[in-house]
PDB file of N, CA and C in Angstrom:
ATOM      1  N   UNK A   1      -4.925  14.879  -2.049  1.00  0.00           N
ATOM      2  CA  UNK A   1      -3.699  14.196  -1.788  1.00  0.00           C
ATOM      3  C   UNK A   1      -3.914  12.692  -1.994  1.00  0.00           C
ATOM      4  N   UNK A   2      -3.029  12.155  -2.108  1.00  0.00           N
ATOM      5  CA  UNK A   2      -2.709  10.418  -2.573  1.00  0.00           C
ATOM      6  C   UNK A   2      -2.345   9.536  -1.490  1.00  0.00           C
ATOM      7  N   UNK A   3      -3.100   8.797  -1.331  1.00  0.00           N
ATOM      8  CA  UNK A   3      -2.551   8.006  -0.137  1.00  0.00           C
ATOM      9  C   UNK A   3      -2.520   6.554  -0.862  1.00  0.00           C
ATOM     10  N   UNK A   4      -1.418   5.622   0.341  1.00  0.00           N
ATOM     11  CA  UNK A   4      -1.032   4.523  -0.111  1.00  0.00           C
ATOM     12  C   UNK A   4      -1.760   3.843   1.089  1.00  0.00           C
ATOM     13  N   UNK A   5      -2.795   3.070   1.173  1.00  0.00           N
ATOM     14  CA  UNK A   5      -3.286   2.148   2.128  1.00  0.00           C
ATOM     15  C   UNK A   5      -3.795   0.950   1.763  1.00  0.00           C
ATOM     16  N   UNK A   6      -4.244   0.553   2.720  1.00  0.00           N
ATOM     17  CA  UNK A   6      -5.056  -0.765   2.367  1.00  0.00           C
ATOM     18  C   UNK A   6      -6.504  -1.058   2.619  1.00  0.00           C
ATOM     19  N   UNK A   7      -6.991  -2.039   1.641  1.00  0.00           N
ATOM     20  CA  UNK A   7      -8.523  -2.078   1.385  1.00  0.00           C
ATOM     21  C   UNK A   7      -8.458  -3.652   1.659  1.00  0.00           C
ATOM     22  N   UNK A   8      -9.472  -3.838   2.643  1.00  0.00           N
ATOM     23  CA  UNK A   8      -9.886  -4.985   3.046  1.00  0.00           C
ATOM     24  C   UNK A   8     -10.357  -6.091   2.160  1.00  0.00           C
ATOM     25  N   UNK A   9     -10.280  -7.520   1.866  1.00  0.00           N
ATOM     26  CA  UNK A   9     -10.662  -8.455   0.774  1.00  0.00           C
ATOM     27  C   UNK A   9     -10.848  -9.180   1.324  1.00  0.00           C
ATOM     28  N   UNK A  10     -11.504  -9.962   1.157  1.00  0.00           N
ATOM     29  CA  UNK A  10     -11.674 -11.390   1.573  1.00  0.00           C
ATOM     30  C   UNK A  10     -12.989 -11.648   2.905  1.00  0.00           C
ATOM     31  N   UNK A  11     -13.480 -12.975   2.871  1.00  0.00           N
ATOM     32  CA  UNK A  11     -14.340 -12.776   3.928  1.00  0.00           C
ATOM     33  C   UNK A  11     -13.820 -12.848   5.550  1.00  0.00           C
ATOM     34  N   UNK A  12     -14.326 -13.521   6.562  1.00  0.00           N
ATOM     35  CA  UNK A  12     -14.395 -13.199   7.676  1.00  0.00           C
ATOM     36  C   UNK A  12     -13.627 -14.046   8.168  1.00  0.00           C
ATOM     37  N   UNK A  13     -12.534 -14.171   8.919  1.00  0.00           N
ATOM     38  CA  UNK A  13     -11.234 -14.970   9.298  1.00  0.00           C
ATOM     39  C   UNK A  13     -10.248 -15.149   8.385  1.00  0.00           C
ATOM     40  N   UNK A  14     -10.746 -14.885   7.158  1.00  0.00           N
ATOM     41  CA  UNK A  14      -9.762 -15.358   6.003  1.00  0.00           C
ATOM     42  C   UNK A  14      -9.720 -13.667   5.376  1.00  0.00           C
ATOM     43  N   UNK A  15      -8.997 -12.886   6.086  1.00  0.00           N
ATOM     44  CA  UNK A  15      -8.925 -11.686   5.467  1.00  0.00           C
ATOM     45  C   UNK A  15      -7.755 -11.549   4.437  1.00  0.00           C
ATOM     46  N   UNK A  16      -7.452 -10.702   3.823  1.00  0.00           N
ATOM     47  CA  UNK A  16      -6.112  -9.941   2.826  1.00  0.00           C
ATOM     48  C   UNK A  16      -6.529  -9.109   2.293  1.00  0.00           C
ATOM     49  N   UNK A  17      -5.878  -7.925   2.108  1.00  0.00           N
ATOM     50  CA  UNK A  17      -5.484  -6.844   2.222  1.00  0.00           C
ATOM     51  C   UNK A  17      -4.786  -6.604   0.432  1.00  0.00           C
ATOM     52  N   UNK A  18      -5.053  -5.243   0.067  1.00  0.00           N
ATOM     53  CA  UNK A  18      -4.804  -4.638  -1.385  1.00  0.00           C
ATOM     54  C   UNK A  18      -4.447  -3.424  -1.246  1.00  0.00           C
ATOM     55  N   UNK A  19      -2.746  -3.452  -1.094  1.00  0.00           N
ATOM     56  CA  UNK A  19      -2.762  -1.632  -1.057  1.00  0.00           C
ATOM     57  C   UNK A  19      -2.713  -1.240  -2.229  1.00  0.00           C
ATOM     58  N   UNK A  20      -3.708   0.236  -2.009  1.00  0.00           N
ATOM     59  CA  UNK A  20      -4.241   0.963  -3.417  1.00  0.00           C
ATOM     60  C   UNK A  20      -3.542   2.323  -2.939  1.00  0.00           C
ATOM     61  N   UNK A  21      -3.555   2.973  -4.068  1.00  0.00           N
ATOM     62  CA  UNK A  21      -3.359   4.467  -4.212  1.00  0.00           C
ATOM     63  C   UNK A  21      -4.644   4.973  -4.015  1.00  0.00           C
ATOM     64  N   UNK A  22      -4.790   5.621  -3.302  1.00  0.00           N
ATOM     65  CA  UNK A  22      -6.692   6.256  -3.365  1.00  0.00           C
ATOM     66  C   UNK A  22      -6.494   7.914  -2.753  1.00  0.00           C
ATOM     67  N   UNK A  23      -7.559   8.460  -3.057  1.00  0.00           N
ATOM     68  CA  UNK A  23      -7.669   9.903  -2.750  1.00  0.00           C
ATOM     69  C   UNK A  23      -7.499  10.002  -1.032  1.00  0.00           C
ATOM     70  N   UNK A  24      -7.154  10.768  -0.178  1.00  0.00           N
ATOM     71  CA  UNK A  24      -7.029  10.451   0.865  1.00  0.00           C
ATOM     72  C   UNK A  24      -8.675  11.057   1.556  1.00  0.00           C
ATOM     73  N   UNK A  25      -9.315  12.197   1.109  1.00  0.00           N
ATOM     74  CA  UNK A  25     -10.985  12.133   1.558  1.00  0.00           C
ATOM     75  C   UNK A  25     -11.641  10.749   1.456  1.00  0.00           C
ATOM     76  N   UNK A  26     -10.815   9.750   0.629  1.00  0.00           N
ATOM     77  CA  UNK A  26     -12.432   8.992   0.150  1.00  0.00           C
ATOM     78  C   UNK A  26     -12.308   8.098   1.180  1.00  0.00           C
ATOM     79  N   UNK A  27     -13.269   6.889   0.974  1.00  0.00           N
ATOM     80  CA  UNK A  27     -13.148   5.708   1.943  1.00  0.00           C
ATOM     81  C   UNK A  27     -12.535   4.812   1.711  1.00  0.00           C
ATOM     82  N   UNK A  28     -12.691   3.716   2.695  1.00  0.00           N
ATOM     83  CA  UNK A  28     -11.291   2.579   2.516  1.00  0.00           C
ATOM     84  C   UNK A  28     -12.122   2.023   1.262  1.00  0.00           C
ATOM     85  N   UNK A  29     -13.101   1.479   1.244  1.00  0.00           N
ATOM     86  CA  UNK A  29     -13.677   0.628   0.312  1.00  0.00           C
ATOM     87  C   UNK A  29     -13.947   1.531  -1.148  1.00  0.00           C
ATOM     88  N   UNK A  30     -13.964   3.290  -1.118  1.00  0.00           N
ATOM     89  CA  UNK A  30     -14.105   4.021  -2.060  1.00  0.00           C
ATOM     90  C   UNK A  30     -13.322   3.642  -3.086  1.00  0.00           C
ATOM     91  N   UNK A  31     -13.433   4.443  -4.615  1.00  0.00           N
ATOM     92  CA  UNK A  31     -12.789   4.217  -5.769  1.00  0.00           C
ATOM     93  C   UNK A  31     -11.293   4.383  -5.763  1.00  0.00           C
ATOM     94  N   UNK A  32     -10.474   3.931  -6.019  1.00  0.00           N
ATOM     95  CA  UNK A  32      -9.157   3.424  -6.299  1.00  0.00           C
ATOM     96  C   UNK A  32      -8.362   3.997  -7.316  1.00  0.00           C
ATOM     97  N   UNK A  33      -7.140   4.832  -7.461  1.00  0.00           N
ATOM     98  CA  UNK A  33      -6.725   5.243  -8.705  1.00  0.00           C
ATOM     99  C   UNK A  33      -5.887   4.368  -9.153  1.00  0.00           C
ATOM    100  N   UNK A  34      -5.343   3.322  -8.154  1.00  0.00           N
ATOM    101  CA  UNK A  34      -4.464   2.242  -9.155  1.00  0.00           C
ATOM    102  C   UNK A  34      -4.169   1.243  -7.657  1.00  0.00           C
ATOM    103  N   UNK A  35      -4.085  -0.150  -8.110  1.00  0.00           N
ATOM    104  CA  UNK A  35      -4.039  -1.064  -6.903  1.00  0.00           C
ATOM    105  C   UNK A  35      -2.520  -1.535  -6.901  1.00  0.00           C
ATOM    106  N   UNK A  36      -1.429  -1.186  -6.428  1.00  0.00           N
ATOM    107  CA  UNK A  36      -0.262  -1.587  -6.612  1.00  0.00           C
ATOM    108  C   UNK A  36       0.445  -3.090  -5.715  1.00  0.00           C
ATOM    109  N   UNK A  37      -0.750  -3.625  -5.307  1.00  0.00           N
ATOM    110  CA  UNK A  37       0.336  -4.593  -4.573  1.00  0.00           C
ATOM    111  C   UNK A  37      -0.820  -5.307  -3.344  1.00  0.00           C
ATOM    112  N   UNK A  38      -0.238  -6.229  -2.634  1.00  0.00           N
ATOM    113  CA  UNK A  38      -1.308  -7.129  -1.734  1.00  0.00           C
ATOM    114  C   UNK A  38      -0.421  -7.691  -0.895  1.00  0.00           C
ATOM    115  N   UNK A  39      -1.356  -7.945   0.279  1.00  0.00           N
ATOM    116  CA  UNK A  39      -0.872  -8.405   1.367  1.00  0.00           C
ATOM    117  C   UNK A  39      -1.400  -9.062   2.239  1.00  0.00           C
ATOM    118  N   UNK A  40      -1.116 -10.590   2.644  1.00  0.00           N
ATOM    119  CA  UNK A  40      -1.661 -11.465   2.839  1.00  0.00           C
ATOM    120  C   UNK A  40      -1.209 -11.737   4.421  1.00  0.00           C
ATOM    121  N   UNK A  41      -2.338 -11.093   5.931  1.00  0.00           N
ATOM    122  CA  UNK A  41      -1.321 -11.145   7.100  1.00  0.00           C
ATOM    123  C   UNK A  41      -1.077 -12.939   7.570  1.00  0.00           C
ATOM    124  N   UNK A  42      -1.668 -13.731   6.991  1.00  0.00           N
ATOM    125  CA  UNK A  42      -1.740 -14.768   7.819  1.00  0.00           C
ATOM    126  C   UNK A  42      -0.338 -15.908   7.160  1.00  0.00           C
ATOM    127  N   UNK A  43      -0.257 -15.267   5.996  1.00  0.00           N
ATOM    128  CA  UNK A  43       1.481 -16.207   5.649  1.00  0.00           C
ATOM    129  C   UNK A  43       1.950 -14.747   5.316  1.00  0.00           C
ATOM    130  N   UNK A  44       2.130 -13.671   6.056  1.00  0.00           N
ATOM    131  CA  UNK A  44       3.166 -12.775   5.692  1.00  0.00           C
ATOM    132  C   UNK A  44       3.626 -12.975   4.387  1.00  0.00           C
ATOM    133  N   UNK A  45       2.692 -12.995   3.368  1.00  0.00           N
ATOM    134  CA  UNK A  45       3.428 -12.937   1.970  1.00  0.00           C
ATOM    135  C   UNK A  45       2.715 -11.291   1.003  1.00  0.00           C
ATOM    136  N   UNK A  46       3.287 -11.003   0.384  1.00  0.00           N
ATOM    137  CA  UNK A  46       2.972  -9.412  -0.032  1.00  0.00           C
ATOM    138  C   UNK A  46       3.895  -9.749  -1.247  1.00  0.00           C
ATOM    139  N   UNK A  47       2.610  -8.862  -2.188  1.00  0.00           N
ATOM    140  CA  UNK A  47       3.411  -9.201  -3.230  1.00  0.00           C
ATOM    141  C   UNK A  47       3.212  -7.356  -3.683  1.00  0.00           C
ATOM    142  N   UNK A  48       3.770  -7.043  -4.365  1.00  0.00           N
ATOM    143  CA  UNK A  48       3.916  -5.168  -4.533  1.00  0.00           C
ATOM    144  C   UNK A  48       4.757  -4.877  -6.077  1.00  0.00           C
ATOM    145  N   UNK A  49       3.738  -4.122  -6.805  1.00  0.00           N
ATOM    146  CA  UNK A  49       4.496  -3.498  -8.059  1.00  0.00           C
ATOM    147  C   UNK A  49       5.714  -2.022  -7.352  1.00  0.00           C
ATOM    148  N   UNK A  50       6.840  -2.522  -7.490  1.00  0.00           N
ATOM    149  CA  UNK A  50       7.432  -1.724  -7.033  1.00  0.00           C
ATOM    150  C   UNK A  50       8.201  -0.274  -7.816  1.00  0.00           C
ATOM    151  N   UNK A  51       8.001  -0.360  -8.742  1.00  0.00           N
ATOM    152  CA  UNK A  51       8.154   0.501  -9.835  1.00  0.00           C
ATOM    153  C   UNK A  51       7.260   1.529  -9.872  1.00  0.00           C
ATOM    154  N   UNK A  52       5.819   1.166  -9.520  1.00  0.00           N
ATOM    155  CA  UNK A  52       4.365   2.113  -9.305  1.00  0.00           C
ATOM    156  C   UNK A  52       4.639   2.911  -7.988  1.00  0.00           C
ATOM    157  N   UNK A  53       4.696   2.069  -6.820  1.00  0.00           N
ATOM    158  CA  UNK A  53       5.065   2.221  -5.942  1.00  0.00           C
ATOM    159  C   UNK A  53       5.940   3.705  -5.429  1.00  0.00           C
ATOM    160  N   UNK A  54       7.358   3.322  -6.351  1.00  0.00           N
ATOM    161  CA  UNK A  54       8.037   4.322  -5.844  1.00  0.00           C
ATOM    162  C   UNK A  54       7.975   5.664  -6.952  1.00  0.00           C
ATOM    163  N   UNK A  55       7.477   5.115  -7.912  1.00  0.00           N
ATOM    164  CA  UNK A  55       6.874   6.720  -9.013  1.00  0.00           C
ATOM    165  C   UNK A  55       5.963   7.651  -7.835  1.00  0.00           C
ATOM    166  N   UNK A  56       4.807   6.823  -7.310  1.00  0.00           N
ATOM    167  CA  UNK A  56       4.065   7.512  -6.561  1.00  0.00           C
ATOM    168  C   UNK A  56       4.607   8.150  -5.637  1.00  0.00           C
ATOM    169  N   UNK A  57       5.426   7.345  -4.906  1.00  0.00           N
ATOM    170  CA  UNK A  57       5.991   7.817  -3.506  1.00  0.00           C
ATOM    171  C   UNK A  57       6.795   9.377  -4.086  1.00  0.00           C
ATOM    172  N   UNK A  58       7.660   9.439  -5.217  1.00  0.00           N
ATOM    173  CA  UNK A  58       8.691  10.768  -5.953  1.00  0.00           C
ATOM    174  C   UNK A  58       7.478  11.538  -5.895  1.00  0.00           C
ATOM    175  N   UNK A  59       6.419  11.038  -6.213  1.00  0.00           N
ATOM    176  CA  UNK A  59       5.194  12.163  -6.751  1.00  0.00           C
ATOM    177  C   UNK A  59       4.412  13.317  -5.487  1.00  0.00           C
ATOM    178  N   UNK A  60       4.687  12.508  -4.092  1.00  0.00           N
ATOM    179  CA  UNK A  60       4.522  13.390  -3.519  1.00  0.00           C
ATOM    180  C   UNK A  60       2.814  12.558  -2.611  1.00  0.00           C
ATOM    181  N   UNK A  61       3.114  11.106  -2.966  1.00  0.00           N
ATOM    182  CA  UNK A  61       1.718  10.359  -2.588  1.00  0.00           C
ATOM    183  C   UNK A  61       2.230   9.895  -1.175  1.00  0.00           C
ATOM    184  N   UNK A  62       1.369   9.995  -0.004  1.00  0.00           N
ATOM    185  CA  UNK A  62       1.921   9.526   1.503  1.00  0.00           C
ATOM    186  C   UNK A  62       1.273   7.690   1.732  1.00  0.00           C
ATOM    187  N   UNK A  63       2.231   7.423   2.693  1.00  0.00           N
ATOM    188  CA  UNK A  63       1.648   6.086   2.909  1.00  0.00           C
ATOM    189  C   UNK A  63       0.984   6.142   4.268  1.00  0.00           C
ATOM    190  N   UNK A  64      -0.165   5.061   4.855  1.00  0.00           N
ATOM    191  CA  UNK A  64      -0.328   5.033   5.882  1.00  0.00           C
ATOM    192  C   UNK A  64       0.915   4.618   6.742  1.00  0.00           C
ATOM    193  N   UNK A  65       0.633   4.613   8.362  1.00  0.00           N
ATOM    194  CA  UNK A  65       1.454   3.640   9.239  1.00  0.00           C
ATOM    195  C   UNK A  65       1.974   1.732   8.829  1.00  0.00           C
ATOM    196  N   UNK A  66       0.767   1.658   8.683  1.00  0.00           N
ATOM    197  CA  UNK A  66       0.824   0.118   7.898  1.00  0.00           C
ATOM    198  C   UNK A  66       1.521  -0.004   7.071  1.00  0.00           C
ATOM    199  N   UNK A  67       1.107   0.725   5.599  1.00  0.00           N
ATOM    200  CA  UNK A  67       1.538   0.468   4.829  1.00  0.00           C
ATOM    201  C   UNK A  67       3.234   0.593   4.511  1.00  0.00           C
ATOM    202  N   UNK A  68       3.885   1.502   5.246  1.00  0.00           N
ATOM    203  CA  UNK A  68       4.877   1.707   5.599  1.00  0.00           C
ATOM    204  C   UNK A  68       5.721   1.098   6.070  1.00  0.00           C
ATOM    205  N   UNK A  69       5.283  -0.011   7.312  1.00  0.00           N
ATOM    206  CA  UNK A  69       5.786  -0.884   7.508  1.00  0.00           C
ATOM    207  C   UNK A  69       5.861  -2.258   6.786  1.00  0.00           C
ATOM    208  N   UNK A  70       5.257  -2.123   5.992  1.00  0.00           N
ATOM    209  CA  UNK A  70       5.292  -3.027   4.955  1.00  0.00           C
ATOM    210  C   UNK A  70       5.701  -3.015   3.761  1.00  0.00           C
ATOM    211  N   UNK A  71       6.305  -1.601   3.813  1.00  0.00           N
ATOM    212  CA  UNK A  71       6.813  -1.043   2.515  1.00  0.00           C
ATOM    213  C   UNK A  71       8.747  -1.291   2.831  1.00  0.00           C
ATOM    214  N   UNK A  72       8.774  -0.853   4.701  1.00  0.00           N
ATOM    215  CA  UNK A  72       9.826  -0.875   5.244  1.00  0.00           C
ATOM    216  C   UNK A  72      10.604  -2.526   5.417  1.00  0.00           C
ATOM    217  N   UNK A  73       9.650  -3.437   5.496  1.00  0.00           N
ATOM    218  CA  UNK A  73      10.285  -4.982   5.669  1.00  0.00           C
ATOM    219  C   UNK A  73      10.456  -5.303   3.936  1.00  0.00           C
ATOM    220  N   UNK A  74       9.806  -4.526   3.337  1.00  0.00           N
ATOM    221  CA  UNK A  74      10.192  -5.298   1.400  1.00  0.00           C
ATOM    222  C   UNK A  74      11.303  -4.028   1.180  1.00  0.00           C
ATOM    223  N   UNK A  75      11.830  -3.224   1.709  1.00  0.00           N
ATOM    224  CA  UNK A  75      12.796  -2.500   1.276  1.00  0.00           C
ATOM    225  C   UNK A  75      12.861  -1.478   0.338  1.00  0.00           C
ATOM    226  N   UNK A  76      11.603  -0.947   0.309  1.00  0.00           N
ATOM    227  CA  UNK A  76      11.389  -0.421  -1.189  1.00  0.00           C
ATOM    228  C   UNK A  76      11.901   0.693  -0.699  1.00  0.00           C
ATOM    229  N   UNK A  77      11.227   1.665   0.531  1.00  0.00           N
ATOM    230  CA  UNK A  77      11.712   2.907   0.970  1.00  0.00           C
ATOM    231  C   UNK A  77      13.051   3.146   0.798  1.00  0.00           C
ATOM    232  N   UNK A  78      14.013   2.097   0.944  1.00  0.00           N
ATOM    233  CA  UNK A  78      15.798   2.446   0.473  1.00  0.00           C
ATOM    234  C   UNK A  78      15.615   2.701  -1.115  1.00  0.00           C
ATOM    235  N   UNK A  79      14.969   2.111  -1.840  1.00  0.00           N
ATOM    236  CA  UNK A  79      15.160   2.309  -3.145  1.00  0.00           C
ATOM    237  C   UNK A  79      14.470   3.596  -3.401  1.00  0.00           C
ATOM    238  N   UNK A  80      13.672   4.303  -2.732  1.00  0.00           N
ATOM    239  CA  UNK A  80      13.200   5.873  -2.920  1.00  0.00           C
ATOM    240  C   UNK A  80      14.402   6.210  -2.215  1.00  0.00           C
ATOM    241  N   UNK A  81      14.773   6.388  -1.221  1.00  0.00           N
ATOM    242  CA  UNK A  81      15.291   7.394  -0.648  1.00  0.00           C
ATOM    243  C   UNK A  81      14.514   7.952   0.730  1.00  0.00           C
ATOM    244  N   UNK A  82      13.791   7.453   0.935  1.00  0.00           N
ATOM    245  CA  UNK A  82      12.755   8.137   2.184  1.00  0.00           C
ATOM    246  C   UNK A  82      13.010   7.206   3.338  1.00  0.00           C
ATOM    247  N   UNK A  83      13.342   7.751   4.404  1.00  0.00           N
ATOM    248  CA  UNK A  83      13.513   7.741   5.492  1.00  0.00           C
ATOM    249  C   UNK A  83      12.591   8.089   6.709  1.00  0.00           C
ATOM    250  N   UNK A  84      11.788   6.525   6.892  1.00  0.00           N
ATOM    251  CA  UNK A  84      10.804   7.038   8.195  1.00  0.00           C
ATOM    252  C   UNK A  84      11.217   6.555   9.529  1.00  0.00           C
TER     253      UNK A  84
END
């Protein structure tokens, strides 16, 4: 299965965040099938291919809690259709 989460970047106080599509067995830091988007918590700025995004989401790929809510404040989930 496909999951939509996020992979840690950056060093230590100065974190940001890369949500990837990744296998859902593997690890956070494991191999990546496509990196769609980033998210930066300390200026709330996120930037997201949203076109990838919601192909995946039709395809049957789940998001974490997080990512969800971050999927839910950029609005994309109205543009699928999914309702969490």
């Amino acid at each position: 299965m496909v999951k939509l989460r996020l992979r840690r970047h950056g060093r230590k106080q100065r974190v940001t965040y890369r949500i990837v599509a990744i296998n859902a067995q593997s690890r956070r830091e494991g191999e990546a099938i496509k990196e769609v988007g980033s998210y930066n918590p300390r200026n709330e700025q996120t930037q997201l291919d949203v076109s990838v995004i919601t192909a995946l989401l039709k395809n049957g790929a789940q998001s974490t809690a997080t990512v969800r809510d971050i999927l839910k404040r950029a609005k994309v989930l109205e543009q699928v259709g999914i309702n969490f």
